[in-house]
C-alpha atoms as a PDB file:
ATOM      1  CA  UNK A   1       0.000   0.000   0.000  1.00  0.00           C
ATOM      2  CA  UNK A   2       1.440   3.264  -0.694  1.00  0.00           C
ATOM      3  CA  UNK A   3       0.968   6.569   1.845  1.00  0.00           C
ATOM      4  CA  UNK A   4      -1.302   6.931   4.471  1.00  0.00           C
ATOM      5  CA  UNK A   5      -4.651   7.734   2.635  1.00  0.00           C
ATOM      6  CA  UNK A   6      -6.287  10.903   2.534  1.00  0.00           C
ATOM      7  CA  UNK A   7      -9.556  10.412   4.863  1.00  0.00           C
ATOM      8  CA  UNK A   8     -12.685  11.923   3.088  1.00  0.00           C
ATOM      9  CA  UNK A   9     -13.859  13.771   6.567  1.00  0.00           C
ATOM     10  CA  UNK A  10     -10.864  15.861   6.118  1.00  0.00           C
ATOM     11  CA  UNK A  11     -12.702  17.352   2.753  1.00  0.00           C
ATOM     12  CA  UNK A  12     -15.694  18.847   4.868  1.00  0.00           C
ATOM     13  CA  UNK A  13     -15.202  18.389   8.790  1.00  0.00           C
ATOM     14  CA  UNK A  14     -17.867  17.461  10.934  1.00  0.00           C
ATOM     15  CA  UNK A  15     -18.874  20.571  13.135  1.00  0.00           C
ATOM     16  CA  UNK A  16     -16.620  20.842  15.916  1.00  0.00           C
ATOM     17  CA  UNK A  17     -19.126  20.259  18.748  1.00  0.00           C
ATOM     18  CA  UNK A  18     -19.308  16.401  17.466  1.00  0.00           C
ATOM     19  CA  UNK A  19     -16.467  15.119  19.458  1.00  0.00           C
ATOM     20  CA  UNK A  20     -14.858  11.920  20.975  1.00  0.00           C
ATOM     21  CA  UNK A  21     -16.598   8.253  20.174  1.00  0.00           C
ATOM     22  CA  UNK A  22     -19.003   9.509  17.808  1.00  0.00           C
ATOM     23  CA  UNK A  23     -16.637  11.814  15.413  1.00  0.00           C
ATOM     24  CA  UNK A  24     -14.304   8.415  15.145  1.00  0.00           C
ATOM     25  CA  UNK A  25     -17.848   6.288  14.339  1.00  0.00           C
ATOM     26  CA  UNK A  26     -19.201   8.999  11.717  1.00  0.00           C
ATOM     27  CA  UNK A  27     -15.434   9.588   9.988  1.00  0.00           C
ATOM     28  CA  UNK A  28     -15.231   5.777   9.706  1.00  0.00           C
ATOM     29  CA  UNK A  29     -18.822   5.703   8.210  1.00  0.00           C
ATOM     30  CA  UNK A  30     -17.819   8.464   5.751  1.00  0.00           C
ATOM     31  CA  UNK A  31     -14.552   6.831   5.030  1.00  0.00           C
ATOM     32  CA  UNK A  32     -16.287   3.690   4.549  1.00  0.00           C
ATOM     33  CA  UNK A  33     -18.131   5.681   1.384  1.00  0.00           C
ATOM     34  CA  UNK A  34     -15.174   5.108  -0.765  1.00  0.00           C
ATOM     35  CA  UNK A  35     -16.193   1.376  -1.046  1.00  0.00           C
ATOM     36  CA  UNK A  36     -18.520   1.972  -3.461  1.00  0.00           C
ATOM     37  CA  UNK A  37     -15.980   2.894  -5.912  1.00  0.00           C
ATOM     38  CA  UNK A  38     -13.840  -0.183  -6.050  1.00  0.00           C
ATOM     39  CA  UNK A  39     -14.956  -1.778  -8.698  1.00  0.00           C
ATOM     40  CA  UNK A  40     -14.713  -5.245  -9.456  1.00  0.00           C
ATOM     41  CA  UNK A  41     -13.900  -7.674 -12.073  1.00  0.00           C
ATOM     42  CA  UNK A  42     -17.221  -9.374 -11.900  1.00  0.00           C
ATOM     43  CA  UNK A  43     -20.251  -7.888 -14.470  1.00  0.00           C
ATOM     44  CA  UNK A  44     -23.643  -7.302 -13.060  1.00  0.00           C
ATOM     45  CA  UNK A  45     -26.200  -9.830 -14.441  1.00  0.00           C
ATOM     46  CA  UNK A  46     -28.804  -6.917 -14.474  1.00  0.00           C
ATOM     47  CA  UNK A  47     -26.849  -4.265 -16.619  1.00  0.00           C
ATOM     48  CA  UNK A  48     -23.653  -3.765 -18.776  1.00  0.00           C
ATOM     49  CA  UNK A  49     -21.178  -2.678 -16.275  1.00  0.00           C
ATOM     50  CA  UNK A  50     -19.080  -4.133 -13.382  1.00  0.00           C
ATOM     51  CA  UNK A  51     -20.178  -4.495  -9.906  1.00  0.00           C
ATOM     52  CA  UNK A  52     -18.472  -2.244  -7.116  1.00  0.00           C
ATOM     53  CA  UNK A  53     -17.475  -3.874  -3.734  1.00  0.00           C
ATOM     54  CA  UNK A  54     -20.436  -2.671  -1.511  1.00  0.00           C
ATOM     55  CA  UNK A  55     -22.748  -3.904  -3.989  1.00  0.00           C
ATOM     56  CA  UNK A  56     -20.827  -6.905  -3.303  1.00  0.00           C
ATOM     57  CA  UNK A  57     -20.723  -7.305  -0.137  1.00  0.00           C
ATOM     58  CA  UNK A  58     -24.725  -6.261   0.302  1.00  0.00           C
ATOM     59  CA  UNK A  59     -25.175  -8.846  -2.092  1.00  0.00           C
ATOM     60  CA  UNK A  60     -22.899 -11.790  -0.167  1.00  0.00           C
ATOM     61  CA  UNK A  61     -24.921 -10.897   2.831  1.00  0.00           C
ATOM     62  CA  UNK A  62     -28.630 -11.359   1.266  1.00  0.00           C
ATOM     63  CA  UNK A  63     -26.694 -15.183   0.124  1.00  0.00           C
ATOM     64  CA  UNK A  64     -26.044 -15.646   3.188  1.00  0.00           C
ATOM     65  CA  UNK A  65     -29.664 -15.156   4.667  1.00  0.00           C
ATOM     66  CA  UNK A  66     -31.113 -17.481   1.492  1.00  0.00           C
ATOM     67  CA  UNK A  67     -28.747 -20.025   1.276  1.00  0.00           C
ATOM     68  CA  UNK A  68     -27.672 -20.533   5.076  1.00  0.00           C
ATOM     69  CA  UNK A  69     -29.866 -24.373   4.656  1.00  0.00           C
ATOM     70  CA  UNK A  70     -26.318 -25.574   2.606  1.00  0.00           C
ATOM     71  CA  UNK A  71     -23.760 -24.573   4.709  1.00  0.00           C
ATOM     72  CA  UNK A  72     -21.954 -27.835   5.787  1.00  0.00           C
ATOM     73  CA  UNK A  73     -22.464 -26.558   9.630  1.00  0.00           C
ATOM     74  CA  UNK A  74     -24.358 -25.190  11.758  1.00  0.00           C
ATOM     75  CA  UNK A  75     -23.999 -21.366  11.548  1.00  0.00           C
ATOM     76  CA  UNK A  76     -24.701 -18.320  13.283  1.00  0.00           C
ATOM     77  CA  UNK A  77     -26.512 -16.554  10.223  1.00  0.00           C
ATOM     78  CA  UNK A  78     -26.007 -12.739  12.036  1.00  0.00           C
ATOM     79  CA  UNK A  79     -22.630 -13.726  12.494  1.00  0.00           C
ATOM     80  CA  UNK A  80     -21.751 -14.597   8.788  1.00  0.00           C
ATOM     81  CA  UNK A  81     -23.537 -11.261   7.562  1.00  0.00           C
ATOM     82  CA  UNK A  82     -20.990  -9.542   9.429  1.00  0.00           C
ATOM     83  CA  UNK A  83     -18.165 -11.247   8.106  1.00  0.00           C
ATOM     84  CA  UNK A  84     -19.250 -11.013   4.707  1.00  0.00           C
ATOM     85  CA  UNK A  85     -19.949  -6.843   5.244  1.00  0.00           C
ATOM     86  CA  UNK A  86     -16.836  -6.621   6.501  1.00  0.00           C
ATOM     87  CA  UNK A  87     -14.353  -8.492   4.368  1.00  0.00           C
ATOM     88  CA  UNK A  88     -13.797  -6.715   1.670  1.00  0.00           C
ATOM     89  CA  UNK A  89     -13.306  -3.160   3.176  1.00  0.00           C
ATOM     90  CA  UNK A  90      -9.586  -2.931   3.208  1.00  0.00           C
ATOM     91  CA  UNK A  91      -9.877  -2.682  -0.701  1.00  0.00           C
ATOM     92  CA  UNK A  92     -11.045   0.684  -0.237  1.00  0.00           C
ATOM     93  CA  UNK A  93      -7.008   1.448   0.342  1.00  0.00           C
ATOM     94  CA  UNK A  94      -5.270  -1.971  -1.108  1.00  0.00           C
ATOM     95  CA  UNK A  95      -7.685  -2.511  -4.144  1.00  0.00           C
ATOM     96  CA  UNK A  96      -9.144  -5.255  -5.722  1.00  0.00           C
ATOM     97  CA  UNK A  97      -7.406  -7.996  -6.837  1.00  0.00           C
ATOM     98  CA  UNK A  98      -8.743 -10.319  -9.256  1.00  0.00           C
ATOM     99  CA  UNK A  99      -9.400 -13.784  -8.710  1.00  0.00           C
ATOM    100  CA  UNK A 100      -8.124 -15.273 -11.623  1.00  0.00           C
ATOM    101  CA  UNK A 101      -4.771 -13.070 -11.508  1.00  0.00           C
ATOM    102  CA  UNK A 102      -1.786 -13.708  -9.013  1.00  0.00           C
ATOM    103  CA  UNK A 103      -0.509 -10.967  -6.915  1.00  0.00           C
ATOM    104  CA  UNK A 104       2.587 -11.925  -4.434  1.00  0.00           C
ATOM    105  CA  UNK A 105       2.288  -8.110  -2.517  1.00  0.00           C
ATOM    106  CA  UNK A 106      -1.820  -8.950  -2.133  1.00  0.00           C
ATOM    107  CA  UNK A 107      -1.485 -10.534   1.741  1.00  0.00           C
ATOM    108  CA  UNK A 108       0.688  -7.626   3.175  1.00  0.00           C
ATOM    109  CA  UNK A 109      -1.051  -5.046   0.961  1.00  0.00           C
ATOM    110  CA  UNK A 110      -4.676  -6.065   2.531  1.00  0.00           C
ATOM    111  CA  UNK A 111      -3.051  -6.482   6.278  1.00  0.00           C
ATOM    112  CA  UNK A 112      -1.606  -2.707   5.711  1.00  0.00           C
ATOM    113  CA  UNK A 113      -4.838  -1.328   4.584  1.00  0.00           C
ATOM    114  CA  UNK A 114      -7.235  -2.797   7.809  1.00  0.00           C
ATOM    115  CA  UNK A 115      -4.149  -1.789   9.840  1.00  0.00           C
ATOM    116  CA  UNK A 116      -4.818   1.909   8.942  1.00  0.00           C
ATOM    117  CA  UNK A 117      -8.966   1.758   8.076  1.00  0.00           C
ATOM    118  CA  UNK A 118      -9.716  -0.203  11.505  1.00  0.00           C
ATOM    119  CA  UNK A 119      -7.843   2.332  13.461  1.00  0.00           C
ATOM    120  CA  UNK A 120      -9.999   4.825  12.539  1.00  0.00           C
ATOM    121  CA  UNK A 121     -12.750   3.765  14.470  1.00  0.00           C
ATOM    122  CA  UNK A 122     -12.836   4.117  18.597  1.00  0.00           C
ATOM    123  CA  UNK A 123     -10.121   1.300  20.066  1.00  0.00           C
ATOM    124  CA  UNK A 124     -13.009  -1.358  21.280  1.00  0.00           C
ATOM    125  CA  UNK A 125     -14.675  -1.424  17.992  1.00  0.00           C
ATOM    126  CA  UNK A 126     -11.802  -0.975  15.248  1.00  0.00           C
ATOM    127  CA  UNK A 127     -10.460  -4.300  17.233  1.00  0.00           C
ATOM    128  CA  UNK A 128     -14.082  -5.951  17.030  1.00  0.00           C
ATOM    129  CA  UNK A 129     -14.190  -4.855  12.953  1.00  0.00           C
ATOM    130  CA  UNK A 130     -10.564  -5.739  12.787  1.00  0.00           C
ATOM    131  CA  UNK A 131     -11.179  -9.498  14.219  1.00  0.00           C
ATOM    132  CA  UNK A 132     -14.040 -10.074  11.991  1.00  0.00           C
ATOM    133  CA  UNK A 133     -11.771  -9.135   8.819  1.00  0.00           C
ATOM    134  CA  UNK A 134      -8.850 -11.600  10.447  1.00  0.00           C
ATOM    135  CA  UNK A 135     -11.770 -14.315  11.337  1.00  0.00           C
ATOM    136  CA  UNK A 136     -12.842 -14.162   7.282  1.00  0.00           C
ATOM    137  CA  UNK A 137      -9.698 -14.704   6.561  1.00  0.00           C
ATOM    138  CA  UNK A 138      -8.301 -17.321   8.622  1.00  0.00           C
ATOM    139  CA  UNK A 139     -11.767 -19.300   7.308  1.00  0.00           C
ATOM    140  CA  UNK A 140     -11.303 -21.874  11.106  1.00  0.00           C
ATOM    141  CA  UNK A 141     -14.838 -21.014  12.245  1.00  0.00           C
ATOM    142  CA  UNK A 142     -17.900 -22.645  10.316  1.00  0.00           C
ATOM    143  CA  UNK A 143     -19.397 -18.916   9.580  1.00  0.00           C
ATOM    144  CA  UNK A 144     -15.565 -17.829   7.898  1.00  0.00           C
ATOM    145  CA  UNK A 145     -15.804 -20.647   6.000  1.00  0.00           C
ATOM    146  CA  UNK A 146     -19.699 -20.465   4.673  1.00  0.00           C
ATOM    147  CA  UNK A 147     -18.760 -16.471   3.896  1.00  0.00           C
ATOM    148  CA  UNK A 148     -15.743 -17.893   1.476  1.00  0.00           C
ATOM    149  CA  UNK A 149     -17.672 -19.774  -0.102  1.00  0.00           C
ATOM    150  CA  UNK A 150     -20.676 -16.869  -0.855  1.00  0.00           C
ATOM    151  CA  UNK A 151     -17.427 -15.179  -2.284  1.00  0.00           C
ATOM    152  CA  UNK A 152     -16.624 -17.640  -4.367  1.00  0.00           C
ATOM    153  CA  UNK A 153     -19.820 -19.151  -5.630  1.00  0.00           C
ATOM    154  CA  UNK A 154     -21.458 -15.067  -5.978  1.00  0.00           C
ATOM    155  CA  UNK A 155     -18.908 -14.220  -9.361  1.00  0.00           C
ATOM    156  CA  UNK A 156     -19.764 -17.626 -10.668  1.00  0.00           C
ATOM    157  CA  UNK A 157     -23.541 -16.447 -11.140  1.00  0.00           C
ATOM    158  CA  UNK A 158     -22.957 -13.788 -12.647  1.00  0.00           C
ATOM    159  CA  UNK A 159     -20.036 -15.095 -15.189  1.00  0.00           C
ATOM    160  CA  UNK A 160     -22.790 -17.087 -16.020  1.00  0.00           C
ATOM    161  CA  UNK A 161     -25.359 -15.126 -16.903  1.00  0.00           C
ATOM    162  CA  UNK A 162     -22.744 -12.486 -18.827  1.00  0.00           C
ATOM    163  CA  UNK A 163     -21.766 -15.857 -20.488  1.00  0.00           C
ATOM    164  CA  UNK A 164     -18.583 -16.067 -19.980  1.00  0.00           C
ATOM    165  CA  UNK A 165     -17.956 -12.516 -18.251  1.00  0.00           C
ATOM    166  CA  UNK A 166     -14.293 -12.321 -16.811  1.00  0.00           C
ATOM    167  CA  UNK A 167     -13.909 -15.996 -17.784  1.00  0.00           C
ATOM    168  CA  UNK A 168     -13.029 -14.944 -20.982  1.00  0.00           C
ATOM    169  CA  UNK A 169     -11.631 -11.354 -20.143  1.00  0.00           C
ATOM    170  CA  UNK A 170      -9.040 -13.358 -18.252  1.00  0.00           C
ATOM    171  CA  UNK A 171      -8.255 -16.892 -20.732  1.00  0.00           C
ATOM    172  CA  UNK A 172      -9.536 -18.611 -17.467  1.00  0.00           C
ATOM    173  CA  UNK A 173      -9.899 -22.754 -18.073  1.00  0.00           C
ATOM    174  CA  UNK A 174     -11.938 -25.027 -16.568  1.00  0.00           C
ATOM    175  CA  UNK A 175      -9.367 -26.405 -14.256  1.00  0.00           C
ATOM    176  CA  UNK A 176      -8.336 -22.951 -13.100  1.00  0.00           C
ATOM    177  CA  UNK A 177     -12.069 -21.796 -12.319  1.00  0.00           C
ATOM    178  CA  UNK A 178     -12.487 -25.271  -9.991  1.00  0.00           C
ATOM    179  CA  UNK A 179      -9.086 -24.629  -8.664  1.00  0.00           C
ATOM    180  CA  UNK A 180      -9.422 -20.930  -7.440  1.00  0.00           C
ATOM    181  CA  UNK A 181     -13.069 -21.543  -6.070  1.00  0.00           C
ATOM    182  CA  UNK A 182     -12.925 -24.548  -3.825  1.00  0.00           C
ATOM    183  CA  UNK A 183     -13.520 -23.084  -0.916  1.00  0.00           C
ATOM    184  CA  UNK A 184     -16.623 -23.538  -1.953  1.00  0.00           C
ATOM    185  CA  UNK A 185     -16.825 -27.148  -0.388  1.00  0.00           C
ATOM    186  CA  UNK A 186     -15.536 -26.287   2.221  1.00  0.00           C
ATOM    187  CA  UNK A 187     -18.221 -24.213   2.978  1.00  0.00           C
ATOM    188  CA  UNK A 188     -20.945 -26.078   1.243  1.00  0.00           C
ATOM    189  CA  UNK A 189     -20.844 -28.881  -0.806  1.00  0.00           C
ATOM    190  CA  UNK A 190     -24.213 -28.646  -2.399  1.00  0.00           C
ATOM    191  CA  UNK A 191     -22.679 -25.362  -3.599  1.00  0.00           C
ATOM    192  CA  UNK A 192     -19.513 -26.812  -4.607  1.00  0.00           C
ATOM    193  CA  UNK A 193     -21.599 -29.196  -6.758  1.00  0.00           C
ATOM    194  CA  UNK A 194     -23.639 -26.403  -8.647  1.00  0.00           C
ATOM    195  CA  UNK A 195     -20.439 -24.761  -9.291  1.00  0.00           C
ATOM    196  CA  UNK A 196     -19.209 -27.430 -11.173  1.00  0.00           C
ATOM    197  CA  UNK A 197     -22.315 -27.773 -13.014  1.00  0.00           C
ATOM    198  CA  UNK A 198     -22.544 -24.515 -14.053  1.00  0.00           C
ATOM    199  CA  UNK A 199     -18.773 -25.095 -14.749  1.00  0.00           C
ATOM    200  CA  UNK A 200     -19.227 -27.579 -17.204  1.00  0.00           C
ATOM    201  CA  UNK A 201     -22.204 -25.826 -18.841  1.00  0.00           C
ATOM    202  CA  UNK A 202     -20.188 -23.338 -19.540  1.00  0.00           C
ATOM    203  CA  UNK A 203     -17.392 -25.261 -21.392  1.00  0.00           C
ATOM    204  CA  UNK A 204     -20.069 -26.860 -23.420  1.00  0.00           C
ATOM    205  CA  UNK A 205     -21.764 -23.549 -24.742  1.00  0.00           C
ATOM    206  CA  UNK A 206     -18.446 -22.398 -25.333  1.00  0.00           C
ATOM    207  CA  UNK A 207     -17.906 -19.594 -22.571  1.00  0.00           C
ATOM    208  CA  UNK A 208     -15.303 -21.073 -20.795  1.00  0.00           C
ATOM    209  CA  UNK A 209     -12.066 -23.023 -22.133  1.00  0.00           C
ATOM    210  CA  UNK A 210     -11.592 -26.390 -21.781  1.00  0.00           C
ATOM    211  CA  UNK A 211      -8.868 -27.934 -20.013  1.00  0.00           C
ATOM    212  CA  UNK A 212      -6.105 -27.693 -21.430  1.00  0.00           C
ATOM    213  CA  UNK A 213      -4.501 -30.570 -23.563  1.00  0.00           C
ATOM    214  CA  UNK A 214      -1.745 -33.277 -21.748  1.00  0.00           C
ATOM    215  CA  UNK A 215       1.469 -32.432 -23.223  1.00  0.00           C
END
């Protein structure tokens, strides 16, 4: 991650006579604005652009609410909303990184970026935000692990209905797709299994490639 970011509160401050806890909250709010300008690989199945990362996330956490019935455990269904609100707003300062493309910096660029959003926030919540974010990502609890695979098994829908979307943007195969999205059984299996449905769908109409030849 590059400097310390400039924090959108600073472009209009609050009135002074909101102070303390609740300045911190509202700045944080305001910063947390900026989220719906990351946009993402993935295309929205309702209109010819790409979705942004709060449209995202709100849509990971109605997925969460519908599909909770496959999850492979028990889970806390408030719980994994949170997660799945949360997880993706250090890309406000690291970015987005596609799935389909490696990035080596990605893990300390992401760990940066909640180091410096988190903190914005009063002590006792930044750390509550902050363990949530480290909980998603660490995927040892149930709900971490149902939220990965809502994360992985949301950009499959919609490269479906864009047939082919970022599939083909990207040269993505078969093999790779599986590959980069099996957290999905390890979150839900039933899941796991539509994704390789709609998988092999795909290759058969032609919108994604094939795996590739033996040498």
């Amino acid at each position: 991650m590059g400097p310390v970011q400039t924090r959108l509160m600073e472009q209009n401050p609050l009135p002074e006579a909101i102070s303390g806890r609740l300045r911190d909250q509202l700045a944080f709010i305001i910063e947390i604005d900026k989220l719906k300008t990351v946009l993402r690989q993935s295309p929205l199945a309702a209109a010819a652009r790409r979705e942004n990362d709060a449209e995202h996330s709100w849509h990971l956490g109605l997925m969460v609410v519908l599909l909770a019935e496959y999850a492979n455990e028990p889970i806390d269904i408030g719980h994994t909303v949170q997660l799945v609100i949360v997880h993706d707003l250090i890309e406000i300062y690291a970015g987005d990184t596609p799935l389909h493309m490696a990035d080596d910096g990605q893990q300390e660029r992401e760990r940066a970026a909640a180091d410096e959003l988190f903190a914005i926030l009063p002590a006792d919540q930044g750390a509550a935000i902050r363990a949530l974010w480290d909980e998603f990502e660490a995927r040892e609890t149930a709900e971490a692990r149902f939220a990965k695979a809502m994360d992985r098994f949301q950009p499959i829908l919609l490269n479906w209905m864009a047939k082919g979307g970022t599939w083909e943007a990207h040269g993505a195969s078969v093999d790779k797709v599986l590959g980069r999205t099996a957290a999905i059984e390890d979150g839900a299996a039933v899941l796991g299994q539509a994704r390789e449905q709609i998988c092999a769908e795909s290759v058969r109409r032609g919108w994604l490639a094939p795996e590739p030849a033996d040498p």
